[in-house]
Protein backbone atom coordinates (compact mmCIF):
# COMPACT_ATOMS: atom_id res chain seq x y z
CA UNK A 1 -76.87 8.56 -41.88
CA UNK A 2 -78.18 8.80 -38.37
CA UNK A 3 -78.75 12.97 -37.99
CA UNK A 4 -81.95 12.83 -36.18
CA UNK A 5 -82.08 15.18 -33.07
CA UNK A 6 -85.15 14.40 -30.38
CA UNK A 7 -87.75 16.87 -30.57
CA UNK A 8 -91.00 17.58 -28.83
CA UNK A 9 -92.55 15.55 -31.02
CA UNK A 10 -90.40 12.86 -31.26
CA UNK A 11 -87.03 12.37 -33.38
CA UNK A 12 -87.15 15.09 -36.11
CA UNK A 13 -85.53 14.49 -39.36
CA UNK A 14 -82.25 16.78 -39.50
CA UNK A 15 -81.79 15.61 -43.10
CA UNK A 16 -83.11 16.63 -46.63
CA UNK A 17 -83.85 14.59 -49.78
CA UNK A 18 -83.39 15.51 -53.40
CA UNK A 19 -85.85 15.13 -56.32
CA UNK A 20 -84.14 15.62 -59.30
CA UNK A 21 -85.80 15.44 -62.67
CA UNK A 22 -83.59 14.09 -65.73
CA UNK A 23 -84.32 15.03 -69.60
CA UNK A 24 -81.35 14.16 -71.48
CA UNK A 25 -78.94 17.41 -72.34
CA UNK A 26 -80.99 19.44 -70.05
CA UNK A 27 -80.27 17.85 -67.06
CA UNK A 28 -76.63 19.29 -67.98
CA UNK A 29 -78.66 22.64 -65.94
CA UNK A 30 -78.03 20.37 -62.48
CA UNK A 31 -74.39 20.62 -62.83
CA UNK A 32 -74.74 24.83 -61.99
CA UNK A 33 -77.55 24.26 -59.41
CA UNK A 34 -75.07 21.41 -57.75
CA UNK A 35 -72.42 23.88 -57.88
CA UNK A 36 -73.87 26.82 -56.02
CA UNK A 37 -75.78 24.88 -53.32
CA UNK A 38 -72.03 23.08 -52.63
CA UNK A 39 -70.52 26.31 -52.20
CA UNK A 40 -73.11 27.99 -50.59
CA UNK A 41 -74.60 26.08 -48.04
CA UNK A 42 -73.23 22.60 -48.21
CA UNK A 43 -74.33 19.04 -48.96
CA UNK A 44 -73.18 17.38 -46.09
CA UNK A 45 -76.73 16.89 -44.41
CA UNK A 46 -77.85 15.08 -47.82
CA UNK A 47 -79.69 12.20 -46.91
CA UNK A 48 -81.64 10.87 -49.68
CA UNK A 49 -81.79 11.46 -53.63
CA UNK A 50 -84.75 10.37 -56.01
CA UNK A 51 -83.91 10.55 -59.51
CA UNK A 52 -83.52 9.57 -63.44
CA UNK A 53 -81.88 9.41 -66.30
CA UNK A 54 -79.11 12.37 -66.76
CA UNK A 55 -80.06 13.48 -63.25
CA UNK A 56 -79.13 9.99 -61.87
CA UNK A 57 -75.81 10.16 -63.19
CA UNK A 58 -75.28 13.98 -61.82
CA UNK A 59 -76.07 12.83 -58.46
CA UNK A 60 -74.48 9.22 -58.81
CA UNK A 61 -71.48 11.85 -58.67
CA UNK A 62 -72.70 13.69 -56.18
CA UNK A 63 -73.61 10.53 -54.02
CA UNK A 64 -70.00 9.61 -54.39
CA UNK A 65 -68.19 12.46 -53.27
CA UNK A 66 -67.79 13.29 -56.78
CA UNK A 67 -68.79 16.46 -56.98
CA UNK A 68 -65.90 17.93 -59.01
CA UNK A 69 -66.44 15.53 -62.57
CA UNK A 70 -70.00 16.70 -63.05
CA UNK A 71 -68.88 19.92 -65.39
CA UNK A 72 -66.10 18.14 -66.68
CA UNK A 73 -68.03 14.91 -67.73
CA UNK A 74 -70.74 17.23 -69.35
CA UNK A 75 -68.19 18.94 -71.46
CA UNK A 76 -66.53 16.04 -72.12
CA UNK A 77 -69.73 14.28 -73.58
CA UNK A 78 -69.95 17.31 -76.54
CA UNK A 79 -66.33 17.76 -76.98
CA UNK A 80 -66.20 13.73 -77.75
CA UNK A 81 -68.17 14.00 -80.75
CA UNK A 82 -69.75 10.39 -80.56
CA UNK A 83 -72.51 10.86 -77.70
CA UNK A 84 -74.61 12.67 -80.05
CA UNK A 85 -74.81 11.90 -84.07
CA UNK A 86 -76.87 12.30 -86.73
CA UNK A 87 -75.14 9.45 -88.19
CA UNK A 88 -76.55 7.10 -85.80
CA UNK A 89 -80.08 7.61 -87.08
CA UNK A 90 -79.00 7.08 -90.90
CA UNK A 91 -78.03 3.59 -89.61
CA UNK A 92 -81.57 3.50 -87.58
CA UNK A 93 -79.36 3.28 -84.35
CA UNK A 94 -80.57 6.08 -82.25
CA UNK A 95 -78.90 9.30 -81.88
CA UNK A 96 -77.72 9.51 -78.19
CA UNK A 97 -74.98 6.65 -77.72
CA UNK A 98 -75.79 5.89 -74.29
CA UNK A 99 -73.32 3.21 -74.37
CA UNK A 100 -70.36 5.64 -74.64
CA UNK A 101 -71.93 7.65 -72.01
CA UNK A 102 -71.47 4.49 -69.17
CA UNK A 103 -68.64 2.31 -70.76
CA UNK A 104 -66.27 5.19 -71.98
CA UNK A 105 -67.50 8.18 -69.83
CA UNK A 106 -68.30 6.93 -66.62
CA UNK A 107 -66.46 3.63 -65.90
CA UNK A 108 -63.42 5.23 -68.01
CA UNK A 109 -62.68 9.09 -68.66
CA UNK A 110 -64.45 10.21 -65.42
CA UNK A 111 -64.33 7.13 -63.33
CA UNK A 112 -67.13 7.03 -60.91
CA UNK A 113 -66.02 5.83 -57.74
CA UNK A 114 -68.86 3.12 -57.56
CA UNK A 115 -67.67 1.66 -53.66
CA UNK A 116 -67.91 5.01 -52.45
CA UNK A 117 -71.44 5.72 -53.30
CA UNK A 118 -72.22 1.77 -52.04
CA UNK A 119 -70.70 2.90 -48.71
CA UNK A 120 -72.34 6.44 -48.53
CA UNK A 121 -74.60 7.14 -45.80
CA UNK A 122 -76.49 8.61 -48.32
CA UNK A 123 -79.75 7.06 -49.89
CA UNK A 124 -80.30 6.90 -53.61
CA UNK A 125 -82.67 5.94 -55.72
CA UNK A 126 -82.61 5.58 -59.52
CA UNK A 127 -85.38 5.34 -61.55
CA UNK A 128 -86.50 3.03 -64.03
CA UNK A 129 -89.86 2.08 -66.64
CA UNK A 130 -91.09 -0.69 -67.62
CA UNK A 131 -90.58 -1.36 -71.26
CA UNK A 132 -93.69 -2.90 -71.71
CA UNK A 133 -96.12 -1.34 -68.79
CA UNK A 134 -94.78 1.62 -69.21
CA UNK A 135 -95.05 1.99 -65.00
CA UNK A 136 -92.32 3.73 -62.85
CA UNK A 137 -89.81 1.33 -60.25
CA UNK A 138 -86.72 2.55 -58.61
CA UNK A 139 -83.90 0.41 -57.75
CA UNK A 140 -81.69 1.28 -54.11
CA UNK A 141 -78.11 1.93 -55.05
CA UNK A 142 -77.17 -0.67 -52.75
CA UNK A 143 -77.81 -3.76 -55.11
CA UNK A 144 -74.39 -4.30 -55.87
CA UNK A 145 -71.23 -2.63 -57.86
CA UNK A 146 -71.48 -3.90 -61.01
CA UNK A 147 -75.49 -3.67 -61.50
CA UNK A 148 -75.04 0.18 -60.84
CA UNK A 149 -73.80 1.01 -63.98
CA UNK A 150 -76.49 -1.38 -65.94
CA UNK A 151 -78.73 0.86 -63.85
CA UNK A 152 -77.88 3.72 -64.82
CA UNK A 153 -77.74 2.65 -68.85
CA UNK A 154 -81.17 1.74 -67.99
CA UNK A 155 -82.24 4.83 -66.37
CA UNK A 156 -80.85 7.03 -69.56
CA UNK A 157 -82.57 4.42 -71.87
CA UNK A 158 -84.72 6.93 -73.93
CA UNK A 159 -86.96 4.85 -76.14
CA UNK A 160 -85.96 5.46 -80.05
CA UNK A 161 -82.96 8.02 -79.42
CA UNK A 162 -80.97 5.21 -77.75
CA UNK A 163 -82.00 2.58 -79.89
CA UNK A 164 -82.66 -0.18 -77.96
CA UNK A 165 -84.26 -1.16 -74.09
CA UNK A 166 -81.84 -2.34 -71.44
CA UNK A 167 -82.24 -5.69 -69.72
CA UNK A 168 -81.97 -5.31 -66.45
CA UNK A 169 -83.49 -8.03 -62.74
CA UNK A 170 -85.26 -10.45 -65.83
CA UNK A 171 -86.69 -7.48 -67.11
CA UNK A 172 -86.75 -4.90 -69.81
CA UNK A 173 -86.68 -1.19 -68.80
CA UNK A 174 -86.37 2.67 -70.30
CA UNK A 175 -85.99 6.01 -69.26
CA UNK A 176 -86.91 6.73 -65.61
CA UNK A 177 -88.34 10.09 -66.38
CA UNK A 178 -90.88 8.04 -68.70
CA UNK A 179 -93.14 5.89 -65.71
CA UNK A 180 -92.14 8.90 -63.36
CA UNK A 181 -91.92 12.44 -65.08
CA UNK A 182 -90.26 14.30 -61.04
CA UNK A 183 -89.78 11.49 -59.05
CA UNK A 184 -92.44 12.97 -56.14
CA UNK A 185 -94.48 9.98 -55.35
CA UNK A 186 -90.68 8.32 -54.48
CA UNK A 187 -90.22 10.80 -51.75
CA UNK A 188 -93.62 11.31 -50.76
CA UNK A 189 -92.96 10.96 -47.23
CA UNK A 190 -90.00 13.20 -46.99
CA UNK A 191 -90.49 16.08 -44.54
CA UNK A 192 -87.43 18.55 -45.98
CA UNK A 193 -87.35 18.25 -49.97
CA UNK A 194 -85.12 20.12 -52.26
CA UNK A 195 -86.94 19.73 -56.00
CA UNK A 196 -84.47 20.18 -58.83
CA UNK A 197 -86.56 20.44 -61.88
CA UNK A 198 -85.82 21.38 -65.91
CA UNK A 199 -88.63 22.97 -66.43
CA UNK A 200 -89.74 26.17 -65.92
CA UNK A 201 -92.86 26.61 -63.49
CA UNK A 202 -95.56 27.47 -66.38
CA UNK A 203 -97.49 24.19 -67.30
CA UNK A 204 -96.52 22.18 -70.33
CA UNK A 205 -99.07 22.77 -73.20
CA UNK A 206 -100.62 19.53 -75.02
CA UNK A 207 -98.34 18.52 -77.24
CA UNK A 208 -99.42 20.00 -81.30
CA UNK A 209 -101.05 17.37 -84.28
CA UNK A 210 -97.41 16.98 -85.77
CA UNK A 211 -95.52 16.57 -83.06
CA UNK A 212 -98.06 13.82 -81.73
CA UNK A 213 -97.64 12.28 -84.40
CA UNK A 214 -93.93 12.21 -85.26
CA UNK A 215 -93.96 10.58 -81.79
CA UNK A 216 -96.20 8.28 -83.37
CA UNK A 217 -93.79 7.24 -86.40
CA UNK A 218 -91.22 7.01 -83.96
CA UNK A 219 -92.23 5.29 -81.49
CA UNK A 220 -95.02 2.41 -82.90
CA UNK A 221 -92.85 -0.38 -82.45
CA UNK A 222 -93.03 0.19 -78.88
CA UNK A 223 -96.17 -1.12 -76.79
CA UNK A 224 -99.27 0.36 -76.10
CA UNK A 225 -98.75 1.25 -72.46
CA UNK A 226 -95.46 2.49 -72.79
CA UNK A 227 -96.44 4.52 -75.85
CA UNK A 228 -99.13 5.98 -73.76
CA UNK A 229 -97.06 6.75 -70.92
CA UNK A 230 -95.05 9.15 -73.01
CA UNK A 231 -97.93 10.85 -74.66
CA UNK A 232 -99.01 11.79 -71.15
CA UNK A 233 -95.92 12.90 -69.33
CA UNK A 234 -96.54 16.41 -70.28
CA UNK A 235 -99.79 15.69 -68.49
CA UNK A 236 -97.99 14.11 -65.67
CA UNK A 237 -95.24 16.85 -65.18
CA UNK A 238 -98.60 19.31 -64.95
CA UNK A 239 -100.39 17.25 -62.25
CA UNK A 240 -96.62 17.36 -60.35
CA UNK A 241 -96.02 20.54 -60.12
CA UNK A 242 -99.72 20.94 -58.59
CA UNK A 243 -99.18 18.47 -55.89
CA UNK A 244 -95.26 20.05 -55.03
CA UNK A 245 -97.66 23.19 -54.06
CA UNK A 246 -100.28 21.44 -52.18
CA UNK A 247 -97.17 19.73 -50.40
CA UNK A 248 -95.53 23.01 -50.01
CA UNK A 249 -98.35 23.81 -47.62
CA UNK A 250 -97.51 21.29 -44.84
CA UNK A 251 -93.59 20.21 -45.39
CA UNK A 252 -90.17 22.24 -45.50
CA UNK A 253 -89.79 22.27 -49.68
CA UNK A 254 -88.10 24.52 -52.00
CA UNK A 255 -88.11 24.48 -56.02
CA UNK A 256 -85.20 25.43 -57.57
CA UNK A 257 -85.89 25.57 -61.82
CA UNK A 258 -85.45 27.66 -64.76
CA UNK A 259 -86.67 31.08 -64.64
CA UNK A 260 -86.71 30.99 -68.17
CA UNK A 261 -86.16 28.54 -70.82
CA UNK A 262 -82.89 27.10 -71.27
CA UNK A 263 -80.05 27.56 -73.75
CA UNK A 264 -79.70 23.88 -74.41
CA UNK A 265 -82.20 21.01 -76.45
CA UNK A 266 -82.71 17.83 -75.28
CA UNK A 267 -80.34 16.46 -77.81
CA UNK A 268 -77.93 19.27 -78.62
CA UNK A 269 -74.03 19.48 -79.65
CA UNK A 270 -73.56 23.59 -78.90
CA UNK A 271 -71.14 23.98 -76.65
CA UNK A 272 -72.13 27.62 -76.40
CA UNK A 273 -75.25 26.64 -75.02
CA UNK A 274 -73.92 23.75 -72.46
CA UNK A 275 -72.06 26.98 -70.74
CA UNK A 276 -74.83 29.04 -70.93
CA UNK A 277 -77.43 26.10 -69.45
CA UNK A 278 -75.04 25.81 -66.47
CA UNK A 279 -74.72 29.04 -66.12
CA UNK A 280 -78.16 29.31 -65.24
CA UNK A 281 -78.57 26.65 -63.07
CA UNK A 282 -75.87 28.32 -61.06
CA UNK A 283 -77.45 31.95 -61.09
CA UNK A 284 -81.47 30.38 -60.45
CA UNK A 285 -79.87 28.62 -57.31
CA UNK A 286 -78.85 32.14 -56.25
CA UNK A 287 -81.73 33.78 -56.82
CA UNK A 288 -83.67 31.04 -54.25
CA UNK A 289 -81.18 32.66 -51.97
CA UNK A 290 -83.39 33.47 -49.30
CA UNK A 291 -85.93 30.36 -49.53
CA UNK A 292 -82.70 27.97 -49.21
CA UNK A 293 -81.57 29.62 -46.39
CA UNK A 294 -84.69 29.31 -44.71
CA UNK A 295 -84.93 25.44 -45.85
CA UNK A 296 -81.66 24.47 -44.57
CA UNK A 297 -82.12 26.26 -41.64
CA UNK A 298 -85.15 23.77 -40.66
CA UNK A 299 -82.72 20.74 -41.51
């Protein structure tokens, strides 16, 4: 995508990139936010996205042309009964099939259109972490039709819940949102960047004794580094939002996040609460009315 205009200091970037952060169910909030920015001031000036896990696959859609199977493929996931099961972790298999959410959702039910999004002007980056390192890498889109969807099952890869790692380039990878809790160092050197976050703006408090260590139980198989990585993503989602406001000083960047906590759980079967999460994300878009309209008027 060549919409660069010449400006008095040179060509000026007439494009905007996305940074959208995943988190399993909750990125389900993406599908209202994608909604209202469509119909209220457009995607066609799009030209980059940086994200993981259920984000990448809301914006592989979006990348696509897509735009219409993001709701559907969100309600299709709960109505199908087999994405999420308790049963699963009887038989020590995870709970989120993430299997049935490529194979049968994506490739299948709601086909994604995979040599449109190779031939989109639009960049896109998916990210990735290292099952042992535990260290952030994003793969290009453009790597070729069939690794996209191994991508992606890599990208949703959350350690435990899923059950296994994905093998993936001679190497063994996890959730992107683990190495790489927003995606902001990937876009760093954006000028115009629209954050799409699931998480409200107050910081994340240290995770309680218990909880640290159910983590523990669950998750000592795993190495050390990648282990640690997840202990500190609250940490690292903290130290994010502090560098989107330094950035906010000096670049064209709005936020667009719940104003209050969502309906939905990371892992969560309610329809009820599906509606109600994209619900939201549709009505906090509107309420950034007036800082999107000054954002995409500087695009």
């Amino acid at each position: 995508m060549t919409n660069d205009s010449f400006g008095r200091g040179g060509y000026v970037d007439r494009t905007f990139c996305i940074v959208a952060q995943g988190g399993g169910m909750i990125a389900s909030y993406q599908a209202g936010v994608i909604r209202a920015l469509k119909e209220r001031f457009g995607l066609s000036r799009l030209g980059r996205v940086v994200a993981s896990s259920g984000a990448a696959m809301n914006f592989s859609y979006v990348v696509s042309g897509q735009e219409h199977l993001i709701e559907p493929i969100w309600d299709g996931l709960i109505q199908s009964g087999r994405f999420i099961s308790s049963l699963r972790h009887i038989h020590r298999r995870g709970v989120m099939d993430i299997d049935f959410l490529v194979d049968e959702m994506i490739r299948k039910r709601f086909p994604l259109d995979v040599a449109a999004l190779m031939h989109s002007p639009v960049k896109f980056d998916v990210g990735v972490t290292h099952a042992i390192t535990g260290s952030s890498w994003y793969f290009s889109k453009n790597v070729c039709e069939c690794f996209f969807y191994e991508l992606l099952r890599a990208s949703c890869a959350v350690p435990y819940f899923y059950g296994k790692q994905v093998y993936l380039n001679g190497e063994y990878w996890y959730d992107g949102t683990i190495g790489s809790v927003v995606g902001l160092e990937q876009a760093i050197n954006e000028q115009n960047i629209l954050f799409i976050l699931t998480r409200p703006p107050r910081p994340i408090r240290k995770l309680a004794v218990p909880r640290m260590v159910l983590r523990w139980l669950l998750l000592r198989s795993e190495h050390q580094a990648l282990q640690r990585a997840i202990l500190n993503m609250p940490r690292e989602f903290n130290r994010a939002l502090e560098d989107i406001n330094e950035l906010k000083k000096e670049r064209n960047i709005v936020v667009i996040q719940p104003r209050k906590r969502l309906p939905i759980w990371r892992i969560d079967t309610s329809m009820e609460r599906l509606r109600a999460t994209i619900e939201q994300g549709y009505q906090d878009t509107l309420h950034n009315k007036k800082e999107l309209e000054f954002f995409f008027a500087q695009v």
